[in-house]
N, C-alpha and C. Protein backbone atom coordinates (compact mmCIF):
# COMPACT_ATOMS: atom_id res chain seq x y z
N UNK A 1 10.09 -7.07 -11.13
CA UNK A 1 9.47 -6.84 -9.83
C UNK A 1 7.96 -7.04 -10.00
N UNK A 2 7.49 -7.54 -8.80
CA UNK A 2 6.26 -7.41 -9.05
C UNK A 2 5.34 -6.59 -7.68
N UNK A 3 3.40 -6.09 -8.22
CA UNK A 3 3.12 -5.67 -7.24
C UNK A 3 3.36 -5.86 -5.67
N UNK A 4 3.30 -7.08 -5.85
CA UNK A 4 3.65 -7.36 -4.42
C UNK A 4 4.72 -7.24 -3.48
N UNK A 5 5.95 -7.11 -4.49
CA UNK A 5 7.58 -6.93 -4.01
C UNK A 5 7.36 -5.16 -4.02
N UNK A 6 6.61 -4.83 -4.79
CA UNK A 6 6.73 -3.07 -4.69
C UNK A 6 6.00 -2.29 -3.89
N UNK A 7 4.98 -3.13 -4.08
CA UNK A 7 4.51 -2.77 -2.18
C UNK A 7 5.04 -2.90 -0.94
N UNK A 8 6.14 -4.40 -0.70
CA UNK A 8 6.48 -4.34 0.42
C UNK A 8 7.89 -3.22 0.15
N UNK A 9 8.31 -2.91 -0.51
CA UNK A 9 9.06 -1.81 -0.53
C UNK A 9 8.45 -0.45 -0.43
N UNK A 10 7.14 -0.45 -0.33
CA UNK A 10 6.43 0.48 -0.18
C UNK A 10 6.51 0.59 1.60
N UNK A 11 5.90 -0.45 2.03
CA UNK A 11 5.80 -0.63 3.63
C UNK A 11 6.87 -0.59 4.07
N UNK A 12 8.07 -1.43 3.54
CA UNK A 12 9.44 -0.98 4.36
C UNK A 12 9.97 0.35 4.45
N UNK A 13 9.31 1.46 3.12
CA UNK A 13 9.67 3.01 3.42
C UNK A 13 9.25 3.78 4.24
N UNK A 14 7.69 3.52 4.57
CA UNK A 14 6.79 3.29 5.31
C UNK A 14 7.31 3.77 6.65
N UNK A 15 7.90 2.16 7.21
CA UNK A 15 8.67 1.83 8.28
C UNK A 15 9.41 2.48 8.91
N UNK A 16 10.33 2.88 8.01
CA UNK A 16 11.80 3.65 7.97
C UNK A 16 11.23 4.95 8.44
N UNK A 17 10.24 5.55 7.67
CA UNK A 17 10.24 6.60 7.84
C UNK A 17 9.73 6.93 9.23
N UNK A 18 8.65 6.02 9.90
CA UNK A 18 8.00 6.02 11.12
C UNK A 18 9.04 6.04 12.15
N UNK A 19 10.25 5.39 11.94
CA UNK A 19 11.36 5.43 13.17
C UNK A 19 12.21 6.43 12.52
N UNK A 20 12.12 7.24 11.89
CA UNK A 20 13.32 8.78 11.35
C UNK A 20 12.76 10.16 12.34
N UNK A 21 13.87 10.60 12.64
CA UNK A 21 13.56 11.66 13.43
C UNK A 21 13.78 12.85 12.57
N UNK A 22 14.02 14.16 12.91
CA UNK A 22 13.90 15.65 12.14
C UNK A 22 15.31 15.10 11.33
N UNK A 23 16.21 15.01 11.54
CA UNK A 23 17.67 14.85 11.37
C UNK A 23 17.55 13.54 10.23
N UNK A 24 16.97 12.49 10.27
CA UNK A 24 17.37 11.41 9.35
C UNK A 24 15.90 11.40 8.99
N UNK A 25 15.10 11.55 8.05
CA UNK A 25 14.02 11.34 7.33
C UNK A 25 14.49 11.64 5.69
N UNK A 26 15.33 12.26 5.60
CA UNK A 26 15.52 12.48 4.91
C UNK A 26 15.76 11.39 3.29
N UNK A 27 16.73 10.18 3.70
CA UNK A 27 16.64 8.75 3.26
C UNK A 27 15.89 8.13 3.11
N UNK A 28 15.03 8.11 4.28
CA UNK A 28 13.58 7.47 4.03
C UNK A 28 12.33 7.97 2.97
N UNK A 29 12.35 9.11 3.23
CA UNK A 29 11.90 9.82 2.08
C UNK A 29 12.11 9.44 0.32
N UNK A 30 13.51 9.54 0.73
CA UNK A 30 13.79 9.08 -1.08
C UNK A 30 13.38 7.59 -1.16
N UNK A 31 13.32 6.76 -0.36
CA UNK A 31 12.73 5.28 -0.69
C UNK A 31 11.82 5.34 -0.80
N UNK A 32 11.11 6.13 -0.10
CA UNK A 32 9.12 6.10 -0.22
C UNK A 32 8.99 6.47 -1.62
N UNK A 33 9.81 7.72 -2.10
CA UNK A 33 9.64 8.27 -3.62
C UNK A 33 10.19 7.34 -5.09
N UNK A 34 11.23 6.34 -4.33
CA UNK A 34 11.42 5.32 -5.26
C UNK A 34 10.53 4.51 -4.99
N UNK A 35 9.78 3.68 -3.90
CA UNK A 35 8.87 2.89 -4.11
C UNK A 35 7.73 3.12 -5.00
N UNK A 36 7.33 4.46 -4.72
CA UNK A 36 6.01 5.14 -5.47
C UNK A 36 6.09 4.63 -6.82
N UNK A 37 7.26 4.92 -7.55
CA UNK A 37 7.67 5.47 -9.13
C UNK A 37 7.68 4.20 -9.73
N UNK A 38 7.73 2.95 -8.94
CA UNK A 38 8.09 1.58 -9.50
C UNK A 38 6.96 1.66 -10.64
N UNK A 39 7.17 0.69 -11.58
CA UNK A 39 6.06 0.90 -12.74
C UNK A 39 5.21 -0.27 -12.47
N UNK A 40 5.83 -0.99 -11.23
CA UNK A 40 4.21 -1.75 -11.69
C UNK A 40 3.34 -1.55 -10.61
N UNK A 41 3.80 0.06 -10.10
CA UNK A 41 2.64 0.75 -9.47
C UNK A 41 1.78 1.91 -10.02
N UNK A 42 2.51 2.20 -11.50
CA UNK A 42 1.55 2.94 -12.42
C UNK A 42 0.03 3.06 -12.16
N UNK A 43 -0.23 1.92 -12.87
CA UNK A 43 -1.73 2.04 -12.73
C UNK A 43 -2.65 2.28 -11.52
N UNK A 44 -2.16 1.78 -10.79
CA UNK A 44 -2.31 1.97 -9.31
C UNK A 44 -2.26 3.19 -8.78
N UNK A 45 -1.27 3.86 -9.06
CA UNK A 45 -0.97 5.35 -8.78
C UNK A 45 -1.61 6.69 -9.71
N UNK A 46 -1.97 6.17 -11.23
CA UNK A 46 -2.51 6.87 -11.87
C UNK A 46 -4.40 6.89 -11.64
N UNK A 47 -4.57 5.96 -11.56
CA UNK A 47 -6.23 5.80 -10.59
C UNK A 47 -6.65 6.31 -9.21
N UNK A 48 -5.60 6.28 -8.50
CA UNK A 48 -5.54 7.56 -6.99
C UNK A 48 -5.50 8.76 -7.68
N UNK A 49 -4.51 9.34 -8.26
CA UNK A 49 -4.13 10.33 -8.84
C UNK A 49 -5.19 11.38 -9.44
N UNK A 50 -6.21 10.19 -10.66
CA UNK A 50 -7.33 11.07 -11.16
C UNK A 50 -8.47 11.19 -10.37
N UNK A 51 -8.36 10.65 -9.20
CA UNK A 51 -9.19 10.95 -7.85
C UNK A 51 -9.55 12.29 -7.02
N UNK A 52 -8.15 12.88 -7.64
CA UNK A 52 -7.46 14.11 -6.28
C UNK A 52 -7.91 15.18 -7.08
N UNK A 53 -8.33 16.43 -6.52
CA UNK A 53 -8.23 17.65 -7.45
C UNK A 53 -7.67 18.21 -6.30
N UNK A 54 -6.12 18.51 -6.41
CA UNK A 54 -4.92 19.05 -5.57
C UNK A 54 -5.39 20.67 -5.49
N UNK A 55 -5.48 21.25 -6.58
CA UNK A 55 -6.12 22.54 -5.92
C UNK A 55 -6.96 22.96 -5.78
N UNK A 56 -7.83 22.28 -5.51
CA UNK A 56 -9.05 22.09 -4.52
C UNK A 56 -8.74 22.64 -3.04
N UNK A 57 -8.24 20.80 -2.87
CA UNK A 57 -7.81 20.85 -1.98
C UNK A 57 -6.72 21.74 -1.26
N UNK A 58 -5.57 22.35 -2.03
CA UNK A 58 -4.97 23.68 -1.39
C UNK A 58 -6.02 25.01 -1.01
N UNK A 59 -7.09 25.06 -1.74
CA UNK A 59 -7.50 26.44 -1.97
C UNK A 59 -8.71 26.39 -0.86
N UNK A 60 -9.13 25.02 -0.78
CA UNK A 60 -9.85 25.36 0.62
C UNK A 60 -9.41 24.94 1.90
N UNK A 61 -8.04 24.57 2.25
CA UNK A 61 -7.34 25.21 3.43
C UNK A 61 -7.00 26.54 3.73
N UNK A 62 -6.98 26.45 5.54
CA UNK A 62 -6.93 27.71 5.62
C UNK A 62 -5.24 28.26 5.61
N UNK A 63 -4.62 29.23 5.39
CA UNK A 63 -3.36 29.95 5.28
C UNK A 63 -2.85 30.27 6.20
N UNK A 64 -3.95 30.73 7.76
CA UNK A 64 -3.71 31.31 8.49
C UNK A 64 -2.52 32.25 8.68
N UNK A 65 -2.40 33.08 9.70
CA UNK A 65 -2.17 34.90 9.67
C UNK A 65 -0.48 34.40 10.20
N UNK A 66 0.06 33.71 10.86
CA UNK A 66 1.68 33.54 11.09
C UNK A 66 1.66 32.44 9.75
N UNK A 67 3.62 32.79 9.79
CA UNK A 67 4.02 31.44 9.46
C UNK A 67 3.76 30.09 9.78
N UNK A 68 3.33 28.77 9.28
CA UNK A 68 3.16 27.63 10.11
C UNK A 68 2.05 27.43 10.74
N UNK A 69 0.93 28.75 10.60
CA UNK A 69 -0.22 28.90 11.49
C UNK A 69 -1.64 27.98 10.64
N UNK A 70 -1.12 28.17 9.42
CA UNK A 70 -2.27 27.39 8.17
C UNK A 70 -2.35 25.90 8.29
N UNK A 71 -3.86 25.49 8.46
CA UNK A 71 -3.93 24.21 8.31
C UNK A 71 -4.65 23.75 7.01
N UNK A 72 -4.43 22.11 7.16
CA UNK A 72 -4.68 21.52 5.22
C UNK A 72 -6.09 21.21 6.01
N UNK A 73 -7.06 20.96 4.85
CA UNK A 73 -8.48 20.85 4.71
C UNK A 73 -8.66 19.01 4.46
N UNK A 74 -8.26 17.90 5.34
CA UNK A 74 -7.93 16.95 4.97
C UNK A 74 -9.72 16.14 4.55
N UNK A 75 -9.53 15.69 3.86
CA UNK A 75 -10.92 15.01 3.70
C UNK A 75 -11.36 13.67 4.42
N UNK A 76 -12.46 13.82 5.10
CA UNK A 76 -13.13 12.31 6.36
C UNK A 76 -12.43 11.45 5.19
N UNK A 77 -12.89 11.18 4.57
CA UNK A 77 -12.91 9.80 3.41
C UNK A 77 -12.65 9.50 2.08
């Protein structure tokens, strides 16, 4: 495979998932997670990856006081 075939399997999960409702996302999901994992998106994915500091980013969203009430702290850029 190459980048380019694993990307458009990237966009076709993409796809799928944009037309899945509560009930069927579920499938689509696992394609997006097999597209991800392809290896000749490694490098690609490991260079986003050392980008992110994930609990960061959890720890300065807020939790808010109900269930479901907490929002994520998404970053402009």
């Amino acid at each position: 495979m190459t980048v380019a075939s694993a990307l458009e399997d990237l966009n076709n999960a993409i796809l799928d998932i944009q037309q899945a409702d509560y009930n069927t996302y579920g499938r689509p999901i696992r394609k997006l997670a097999t597209a991800l994992s392809d290896p000749d998106l490694q490098v690609i994915n490991d260079d986003l990856k050392s980008k992110v500091d994930f609990d960061a980013f959890v720890g300065n969203s807020s939790k808010g006081g109900m269930a479901g009430s907490g929002q994520l702290d998404w970053p402009l850029g």
